[in-house]
Protein backbone atom coordinates (compact mmCIF):
# COMPACT_ATOMS: atom_id res chain seq x y z
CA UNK A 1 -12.43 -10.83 -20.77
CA UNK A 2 -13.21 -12.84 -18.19
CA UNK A 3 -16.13 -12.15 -15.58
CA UNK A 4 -15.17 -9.96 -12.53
CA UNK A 5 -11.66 -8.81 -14.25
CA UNK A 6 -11.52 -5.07 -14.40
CA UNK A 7 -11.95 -3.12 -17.64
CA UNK A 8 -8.44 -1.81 -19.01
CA UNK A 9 -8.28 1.55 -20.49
CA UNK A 10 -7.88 2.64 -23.77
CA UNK A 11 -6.08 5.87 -23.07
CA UNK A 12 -5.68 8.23 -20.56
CA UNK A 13 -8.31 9.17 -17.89
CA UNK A 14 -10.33 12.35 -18.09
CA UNK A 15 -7.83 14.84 -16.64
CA UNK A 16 -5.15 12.80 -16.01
CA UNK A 17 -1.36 12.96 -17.14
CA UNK A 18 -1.14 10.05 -20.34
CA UNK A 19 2.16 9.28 -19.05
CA UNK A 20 0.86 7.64 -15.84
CA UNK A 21 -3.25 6.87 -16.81
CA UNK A 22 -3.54 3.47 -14.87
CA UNK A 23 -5.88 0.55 -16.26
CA UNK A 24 -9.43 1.49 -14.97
CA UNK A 25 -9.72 -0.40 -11.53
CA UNK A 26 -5.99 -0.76 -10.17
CA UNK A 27 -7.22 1.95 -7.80
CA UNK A 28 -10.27 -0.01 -6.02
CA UNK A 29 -8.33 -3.56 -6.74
CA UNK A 30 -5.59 -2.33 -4.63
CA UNK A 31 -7.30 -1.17 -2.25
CA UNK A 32 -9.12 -4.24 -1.57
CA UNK A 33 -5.73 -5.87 -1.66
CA UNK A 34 -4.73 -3.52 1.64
CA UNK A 35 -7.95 -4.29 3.04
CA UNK A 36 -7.22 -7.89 2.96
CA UNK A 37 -3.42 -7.88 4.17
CA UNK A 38 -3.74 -4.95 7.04
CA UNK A 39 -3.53 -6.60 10.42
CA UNK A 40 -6.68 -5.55 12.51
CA UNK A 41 -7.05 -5.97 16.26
CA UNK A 42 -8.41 -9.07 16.36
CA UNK A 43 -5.04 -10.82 14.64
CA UNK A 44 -2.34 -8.60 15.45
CA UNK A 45 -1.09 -10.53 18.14
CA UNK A 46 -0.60 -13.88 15.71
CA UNK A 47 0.69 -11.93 13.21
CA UNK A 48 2.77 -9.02 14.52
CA UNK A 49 6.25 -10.76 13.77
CA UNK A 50 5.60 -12.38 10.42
CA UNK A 51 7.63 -10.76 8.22
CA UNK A 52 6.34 -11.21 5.23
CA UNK A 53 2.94 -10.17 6.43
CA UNK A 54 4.13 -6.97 7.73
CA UNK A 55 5.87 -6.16 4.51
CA UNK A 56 3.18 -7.07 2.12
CA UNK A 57 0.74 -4.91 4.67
CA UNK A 58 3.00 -1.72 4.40
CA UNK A 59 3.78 -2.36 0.21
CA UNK A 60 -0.09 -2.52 -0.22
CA UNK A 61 -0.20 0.63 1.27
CA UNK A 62 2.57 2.04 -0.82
CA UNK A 63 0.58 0.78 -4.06
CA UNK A 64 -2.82 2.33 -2.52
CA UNK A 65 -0.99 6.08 -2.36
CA UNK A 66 1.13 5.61 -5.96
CA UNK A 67 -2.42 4.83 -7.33
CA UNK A 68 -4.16 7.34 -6.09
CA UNK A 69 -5.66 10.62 -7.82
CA UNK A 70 -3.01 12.83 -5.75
CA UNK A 71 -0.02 10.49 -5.92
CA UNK A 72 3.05 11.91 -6.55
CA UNK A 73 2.99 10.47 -10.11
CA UNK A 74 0.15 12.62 -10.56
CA UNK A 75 0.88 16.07 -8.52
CA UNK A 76 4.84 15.89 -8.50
CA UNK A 77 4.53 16.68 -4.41
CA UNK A 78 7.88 15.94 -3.57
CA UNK A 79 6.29 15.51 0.06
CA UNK A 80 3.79 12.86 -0.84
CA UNK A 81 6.72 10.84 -3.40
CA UNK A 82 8.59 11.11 0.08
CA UNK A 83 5.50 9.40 1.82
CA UNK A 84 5.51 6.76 -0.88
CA UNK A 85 8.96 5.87 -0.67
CA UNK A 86 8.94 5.75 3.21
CA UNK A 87 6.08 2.92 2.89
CA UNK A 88 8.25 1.02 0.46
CA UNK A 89 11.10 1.38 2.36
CA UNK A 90 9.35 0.17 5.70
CA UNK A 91 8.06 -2.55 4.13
CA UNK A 92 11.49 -3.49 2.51
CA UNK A 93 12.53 -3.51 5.84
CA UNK A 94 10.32 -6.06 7.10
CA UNK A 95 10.89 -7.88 3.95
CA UNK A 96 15.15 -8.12 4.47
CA UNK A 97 14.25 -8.98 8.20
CA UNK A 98 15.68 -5.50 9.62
CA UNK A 99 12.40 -4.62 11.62
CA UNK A 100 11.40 -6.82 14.31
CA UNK A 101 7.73 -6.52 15.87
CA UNK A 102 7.35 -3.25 17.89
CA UNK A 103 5.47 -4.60 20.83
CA UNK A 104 1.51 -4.85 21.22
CA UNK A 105 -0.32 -1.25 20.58
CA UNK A 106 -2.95 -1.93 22.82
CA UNK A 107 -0.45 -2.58 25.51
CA UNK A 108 1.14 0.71 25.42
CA UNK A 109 4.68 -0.91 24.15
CA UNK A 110 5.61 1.14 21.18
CA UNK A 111 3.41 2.41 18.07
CA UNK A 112 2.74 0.03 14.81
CA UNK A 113 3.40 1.09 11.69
């Protein structure tokens, strides 16, 4: 295995469902993945209306939650699945071009999500 690639597992984490035991490290790698794609202060107004960007930002999230101890995979919260699907969804919508940017946080012109 190559150096820095994260160790798979060989069955199903201590106290977790066997049906959804992710490889060890998809947590932390997605993570850093949302780190990397969310749009902080300092860029947000040269990259609020990339598309693309947006989505990728708000699917990275999705991933983050889904891979998470207390995702819905894992607790069956029909609340948090809900939460999941609404950051897929928003994302989607960047994606097919049906959001457009919300106007600048800082200025007081709508709220980003």
């Amino acid at each position: 295995m190559p150096s820095g690639s994260p160790a798979l597992s060989s069955g199903p984490s201590s106290g977790t469902d066997p049906a959804v035991a992710w490889p060890l490290g998809s947590r932390e790698l997605a993570e850093q993945l949302q780190r990397l794609l969310v749009i902080d202060g300092r860029d947000w107004h040269a990259l609020k209306s990339q598309k693309p960007r947006r989505a990728a930002e708000q699917i990275a999230s999705a991933l983050v939650h889904l891979l998470s101890d207390d995702s819905p995979a894992h607790r069956r919260d029909p609340a948090a699945h809900a939460e999941a699907i609404a950051l897929l969804e928003h994302g989607l919508g960047w994606l097919k071009g049906e959001r457009s940017d919300p106007g600048c946080p800082s200025h007081g012109h709508g709220s980003r999500l």
